[in-house]
PDB file of N, CA and C in Angstrom:
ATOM      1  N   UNK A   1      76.926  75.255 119.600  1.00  0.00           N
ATOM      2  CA  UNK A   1      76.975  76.085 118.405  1.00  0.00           C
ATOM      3  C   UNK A   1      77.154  75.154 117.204  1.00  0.00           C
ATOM      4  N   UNK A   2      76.714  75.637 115.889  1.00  0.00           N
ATOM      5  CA  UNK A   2      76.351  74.635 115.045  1.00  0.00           C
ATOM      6  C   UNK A   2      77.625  74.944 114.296  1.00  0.00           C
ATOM      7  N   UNK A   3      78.258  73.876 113.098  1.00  0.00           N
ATOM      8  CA  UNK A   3      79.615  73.631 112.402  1.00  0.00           C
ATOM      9  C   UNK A   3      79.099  74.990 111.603  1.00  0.00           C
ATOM     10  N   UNK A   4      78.304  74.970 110.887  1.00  0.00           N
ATOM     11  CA  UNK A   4      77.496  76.306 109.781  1.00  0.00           C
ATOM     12  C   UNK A   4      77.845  77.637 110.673  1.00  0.00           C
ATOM     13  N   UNK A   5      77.338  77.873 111.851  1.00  0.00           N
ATOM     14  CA  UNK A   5      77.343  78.877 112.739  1.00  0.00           C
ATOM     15  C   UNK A   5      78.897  79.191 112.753  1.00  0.00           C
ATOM     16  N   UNK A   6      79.469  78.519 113.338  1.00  0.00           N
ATOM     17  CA  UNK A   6      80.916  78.428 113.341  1.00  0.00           C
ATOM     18  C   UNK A   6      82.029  79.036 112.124  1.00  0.00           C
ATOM     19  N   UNK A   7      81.554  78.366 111.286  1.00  0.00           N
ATOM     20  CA  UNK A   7      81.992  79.109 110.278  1.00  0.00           C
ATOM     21  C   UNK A   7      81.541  80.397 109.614  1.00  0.00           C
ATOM     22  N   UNK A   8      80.406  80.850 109.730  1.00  0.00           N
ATOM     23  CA  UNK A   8      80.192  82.504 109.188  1.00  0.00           C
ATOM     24  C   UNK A   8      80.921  82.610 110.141  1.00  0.00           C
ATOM     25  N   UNK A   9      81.027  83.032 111.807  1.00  0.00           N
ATOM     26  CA  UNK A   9      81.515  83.547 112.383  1.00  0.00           C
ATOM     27  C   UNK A   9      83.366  83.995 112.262  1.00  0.00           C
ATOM     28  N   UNK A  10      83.712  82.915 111.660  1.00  0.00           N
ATOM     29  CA  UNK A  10      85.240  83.018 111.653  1.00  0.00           C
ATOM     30  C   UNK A  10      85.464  83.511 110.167  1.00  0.00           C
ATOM     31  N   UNK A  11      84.710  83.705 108.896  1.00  0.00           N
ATOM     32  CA  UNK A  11      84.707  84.302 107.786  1.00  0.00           C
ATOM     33  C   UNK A  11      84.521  85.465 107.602  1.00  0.00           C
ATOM     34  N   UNK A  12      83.244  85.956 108.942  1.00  0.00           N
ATOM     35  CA  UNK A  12      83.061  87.432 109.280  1.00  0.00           C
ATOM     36  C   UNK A  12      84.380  88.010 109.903  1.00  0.00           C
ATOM     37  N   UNK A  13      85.262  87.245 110.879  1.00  0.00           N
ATOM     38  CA  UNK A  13      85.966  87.524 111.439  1.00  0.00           C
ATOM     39  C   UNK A  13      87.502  88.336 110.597  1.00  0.00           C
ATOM     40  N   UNK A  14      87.116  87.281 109.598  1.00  0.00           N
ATOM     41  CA  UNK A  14      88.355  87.261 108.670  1.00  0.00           C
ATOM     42  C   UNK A  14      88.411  88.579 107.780  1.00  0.00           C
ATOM     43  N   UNK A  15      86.724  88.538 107.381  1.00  0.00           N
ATOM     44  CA  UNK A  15      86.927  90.103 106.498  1.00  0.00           C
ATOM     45  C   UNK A  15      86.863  91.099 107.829  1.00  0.00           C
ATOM     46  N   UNK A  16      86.437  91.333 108.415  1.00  0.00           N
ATOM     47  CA  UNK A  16      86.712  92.595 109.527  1.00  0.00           C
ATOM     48  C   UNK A  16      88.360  92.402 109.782  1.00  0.00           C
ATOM     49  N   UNK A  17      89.156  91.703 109.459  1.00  0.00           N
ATOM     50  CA  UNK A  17      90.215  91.728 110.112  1.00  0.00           C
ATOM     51  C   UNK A  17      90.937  92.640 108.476  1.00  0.00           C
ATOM     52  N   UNK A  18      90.868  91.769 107.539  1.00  0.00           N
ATOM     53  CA  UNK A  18      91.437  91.793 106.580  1.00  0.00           C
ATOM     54  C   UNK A  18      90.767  93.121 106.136  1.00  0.00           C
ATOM     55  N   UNK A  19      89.791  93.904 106.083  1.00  0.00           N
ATOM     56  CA  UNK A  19      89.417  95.397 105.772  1.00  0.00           C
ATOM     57  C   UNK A  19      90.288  96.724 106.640  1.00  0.00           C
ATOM     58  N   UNK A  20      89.853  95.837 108.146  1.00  0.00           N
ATOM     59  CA  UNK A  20      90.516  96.560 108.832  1.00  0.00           C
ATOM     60  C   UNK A  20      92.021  96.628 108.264  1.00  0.00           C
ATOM     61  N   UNK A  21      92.805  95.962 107.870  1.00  0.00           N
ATOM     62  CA  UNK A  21      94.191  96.040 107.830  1.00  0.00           C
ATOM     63  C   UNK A  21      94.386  97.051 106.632  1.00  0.00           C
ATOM     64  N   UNK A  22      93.326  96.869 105.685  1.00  0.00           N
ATOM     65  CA  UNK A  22      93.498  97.851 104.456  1.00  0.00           C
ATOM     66  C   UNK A  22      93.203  99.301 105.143  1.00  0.00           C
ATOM     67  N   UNK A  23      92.212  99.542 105.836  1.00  0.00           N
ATOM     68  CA  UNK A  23      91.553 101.331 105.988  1.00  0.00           C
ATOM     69  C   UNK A  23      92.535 101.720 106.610  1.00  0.00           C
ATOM     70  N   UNK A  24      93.133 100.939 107.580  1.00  0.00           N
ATOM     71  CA  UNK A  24      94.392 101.680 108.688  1.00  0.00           C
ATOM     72  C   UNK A  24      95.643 101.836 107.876  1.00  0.00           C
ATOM     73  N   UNK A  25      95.768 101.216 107.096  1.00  0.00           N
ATOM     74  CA  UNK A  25      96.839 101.859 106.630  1.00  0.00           C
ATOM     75  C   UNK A  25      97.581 102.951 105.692  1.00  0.00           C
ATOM     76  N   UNK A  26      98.081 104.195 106.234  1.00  0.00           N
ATOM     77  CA  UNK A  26      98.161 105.049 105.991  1.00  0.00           C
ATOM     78  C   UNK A  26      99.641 105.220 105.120  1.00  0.00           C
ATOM     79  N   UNK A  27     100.460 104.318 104.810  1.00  0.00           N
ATOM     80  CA  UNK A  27     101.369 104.269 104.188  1.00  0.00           C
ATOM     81  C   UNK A  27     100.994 104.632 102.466  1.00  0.00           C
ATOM     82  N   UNK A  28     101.690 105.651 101.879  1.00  0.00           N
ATOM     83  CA  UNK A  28     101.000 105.494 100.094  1.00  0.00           C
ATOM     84  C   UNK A  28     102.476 105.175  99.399  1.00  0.00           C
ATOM     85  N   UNK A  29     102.188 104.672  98.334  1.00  0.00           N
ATOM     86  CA  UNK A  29     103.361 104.230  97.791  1.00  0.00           C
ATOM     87  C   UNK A  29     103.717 105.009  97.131  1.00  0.00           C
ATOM     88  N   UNK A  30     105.725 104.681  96.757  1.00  0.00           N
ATOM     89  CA  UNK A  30     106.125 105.707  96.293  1.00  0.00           C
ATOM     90  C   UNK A  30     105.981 105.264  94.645  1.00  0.00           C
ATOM     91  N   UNK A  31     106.094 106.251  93.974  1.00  0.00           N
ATOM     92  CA  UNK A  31     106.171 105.669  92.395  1.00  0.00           C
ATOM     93  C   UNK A  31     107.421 106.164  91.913  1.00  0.00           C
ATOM     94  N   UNK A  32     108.213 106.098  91.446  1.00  0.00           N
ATOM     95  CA  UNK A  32     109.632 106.961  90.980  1.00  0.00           C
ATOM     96  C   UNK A  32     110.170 105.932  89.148  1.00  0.00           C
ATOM     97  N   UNK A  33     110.518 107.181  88.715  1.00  0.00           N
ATOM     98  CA  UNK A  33     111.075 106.408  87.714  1.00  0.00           C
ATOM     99  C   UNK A  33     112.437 106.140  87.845  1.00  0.00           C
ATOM    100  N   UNK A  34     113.178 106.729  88.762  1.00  0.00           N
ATOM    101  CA  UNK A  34     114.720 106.720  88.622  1.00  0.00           C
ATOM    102  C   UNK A  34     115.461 107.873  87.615  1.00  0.00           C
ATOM    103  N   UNK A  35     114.673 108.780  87.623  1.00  0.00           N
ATOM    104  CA  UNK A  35     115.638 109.982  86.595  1.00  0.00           C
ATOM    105  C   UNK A  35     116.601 110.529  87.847  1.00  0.00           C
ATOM    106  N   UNK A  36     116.316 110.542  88.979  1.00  0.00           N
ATOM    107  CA  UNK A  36     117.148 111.797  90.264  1.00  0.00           C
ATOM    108  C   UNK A  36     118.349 111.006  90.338  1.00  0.00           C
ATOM    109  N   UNK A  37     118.022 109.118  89.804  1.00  0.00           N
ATOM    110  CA  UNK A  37     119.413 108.766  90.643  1.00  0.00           C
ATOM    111  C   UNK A  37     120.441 109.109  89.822  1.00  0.00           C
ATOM    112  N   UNK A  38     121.966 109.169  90.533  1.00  0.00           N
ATOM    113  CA  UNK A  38     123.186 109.344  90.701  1.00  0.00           C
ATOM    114  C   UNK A  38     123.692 108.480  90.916  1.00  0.00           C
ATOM    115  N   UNK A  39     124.835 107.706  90.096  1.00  0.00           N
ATOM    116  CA  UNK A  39     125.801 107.161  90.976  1.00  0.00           C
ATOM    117  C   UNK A  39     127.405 108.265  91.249  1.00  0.00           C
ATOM    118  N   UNK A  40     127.840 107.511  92.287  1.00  0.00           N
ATOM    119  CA  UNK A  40     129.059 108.717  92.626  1.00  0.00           C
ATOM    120  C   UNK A  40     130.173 108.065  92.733  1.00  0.00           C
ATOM    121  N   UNK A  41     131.472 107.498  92.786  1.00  0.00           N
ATOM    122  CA  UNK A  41     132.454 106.779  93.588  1.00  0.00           C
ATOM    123  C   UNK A  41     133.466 108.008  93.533  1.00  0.00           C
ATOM    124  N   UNK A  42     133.826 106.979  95.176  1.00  0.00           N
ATOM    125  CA  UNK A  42     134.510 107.426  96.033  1.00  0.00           C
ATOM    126  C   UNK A  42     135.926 107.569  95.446  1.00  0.00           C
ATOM    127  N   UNK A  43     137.005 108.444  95.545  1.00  0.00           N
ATOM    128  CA  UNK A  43     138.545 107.957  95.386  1.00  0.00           C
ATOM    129  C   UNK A  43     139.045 107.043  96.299  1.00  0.00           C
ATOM    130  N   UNK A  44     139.883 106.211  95.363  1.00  0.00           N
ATOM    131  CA  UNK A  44     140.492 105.348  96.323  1.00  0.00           C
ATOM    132  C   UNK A  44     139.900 103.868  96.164  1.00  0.00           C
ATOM    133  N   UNK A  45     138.389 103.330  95.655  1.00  0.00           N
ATOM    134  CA  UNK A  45     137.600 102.772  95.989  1.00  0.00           C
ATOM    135  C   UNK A  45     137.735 102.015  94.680  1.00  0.00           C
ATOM    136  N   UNK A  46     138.118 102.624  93.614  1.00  0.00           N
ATOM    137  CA  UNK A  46     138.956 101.967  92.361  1.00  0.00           C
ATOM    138  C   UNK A  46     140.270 101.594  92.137  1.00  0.00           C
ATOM    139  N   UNK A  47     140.924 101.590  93.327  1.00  0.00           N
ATOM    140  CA  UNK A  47     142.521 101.398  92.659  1.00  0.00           C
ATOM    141  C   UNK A  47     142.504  99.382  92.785  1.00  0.00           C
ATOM    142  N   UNK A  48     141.739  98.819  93.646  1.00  0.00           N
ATOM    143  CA  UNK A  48     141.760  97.629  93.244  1.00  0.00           C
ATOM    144  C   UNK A  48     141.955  96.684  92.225  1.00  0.00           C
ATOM    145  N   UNK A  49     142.648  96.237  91.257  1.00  0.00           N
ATOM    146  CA  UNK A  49     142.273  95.741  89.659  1.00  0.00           C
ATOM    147  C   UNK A  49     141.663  95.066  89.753  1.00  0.00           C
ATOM    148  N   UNK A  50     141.131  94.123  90.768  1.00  0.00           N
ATOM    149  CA  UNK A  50     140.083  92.978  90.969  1.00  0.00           C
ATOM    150  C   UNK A  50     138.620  93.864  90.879  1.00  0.00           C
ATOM    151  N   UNK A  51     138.388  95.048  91.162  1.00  0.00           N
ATOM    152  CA  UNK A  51     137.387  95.505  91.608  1.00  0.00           C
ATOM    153  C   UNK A  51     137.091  96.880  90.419  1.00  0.00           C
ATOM    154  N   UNK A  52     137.731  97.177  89.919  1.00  0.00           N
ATOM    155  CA  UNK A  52     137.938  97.918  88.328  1.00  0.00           C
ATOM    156  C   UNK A  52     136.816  98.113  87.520  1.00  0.00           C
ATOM    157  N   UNK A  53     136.199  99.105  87.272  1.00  0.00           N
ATOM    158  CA  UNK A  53     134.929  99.320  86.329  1.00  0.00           C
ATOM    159  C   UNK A  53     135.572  99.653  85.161  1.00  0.00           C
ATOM    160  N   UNK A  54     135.241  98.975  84.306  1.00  0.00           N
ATOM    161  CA  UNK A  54     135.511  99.714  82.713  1.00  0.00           C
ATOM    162  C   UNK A  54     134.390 101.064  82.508  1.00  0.00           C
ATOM    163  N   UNK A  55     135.455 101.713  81.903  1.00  0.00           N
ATOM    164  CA  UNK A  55     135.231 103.237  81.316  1.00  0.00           C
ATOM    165  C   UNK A  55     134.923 103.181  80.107  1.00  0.00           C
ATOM    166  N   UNK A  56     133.958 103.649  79.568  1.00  0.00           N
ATOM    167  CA  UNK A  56     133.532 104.250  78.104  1.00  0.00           C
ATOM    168  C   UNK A  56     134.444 105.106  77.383  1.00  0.00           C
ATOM    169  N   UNK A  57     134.649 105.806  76.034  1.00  0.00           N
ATOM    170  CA  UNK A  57     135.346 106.682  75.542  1.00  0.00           C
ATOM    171  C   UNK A  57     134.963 107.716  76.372  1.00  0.00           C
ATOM    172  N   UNK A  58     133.985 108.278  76.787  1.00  0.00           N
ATOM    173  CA  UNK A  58     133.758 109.543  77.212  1.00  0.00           C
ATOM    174  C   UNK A  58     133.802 109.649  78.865  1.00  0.00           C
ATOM    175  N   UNK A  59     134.638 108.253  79.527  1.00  0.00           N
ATOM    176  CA  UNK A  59     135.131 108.297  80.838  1.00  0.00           C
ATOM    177  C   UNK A  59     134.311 107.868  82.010  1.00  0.00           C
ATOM    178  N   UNK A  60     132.804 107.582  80.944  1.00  0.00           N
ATOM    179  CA  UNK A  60     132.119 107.048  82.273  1.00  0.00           C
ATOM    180  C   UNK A  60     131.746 105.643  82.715  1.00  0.00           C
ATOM    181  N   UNK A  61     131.755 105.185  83.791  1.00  0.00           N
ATOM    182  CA  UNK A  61     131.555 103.562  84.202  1.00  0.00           C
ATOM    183  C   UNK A  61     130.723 102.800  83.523  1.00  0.00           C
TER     184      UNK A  61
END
């Protein structure tokens, strides 16, 4: 088999592999802006002073 031969073969190989990996995959991405998140803490989980969030005037972290 010739060096030329050789190589289409493993370039063909490469896009059938690399297409294939795109069509099969059925995963879609998520897009989110972050409006749903929440943060919450726990009681108890602040009494640390090492570990202490400062509060705003209006009480929040």
């Amino acid at each position: 088999m010739s060096n030329e031969l050789r190589i289409r073969i493993t370039h063909f190989l490469l896009l059938i592999n690399l297409f294939g990996c795109n069509l099969l995959n059925t995963e879609k991405t998520i897009i989110d802006d972050g409006e749903g998140i929440r943060f919450t803490f726990d009681d108890g989980l602040n009494d640390d002073p090492r570990f202490r969030l400062p509060k705003d005037e209006n009480g929040f972290y």
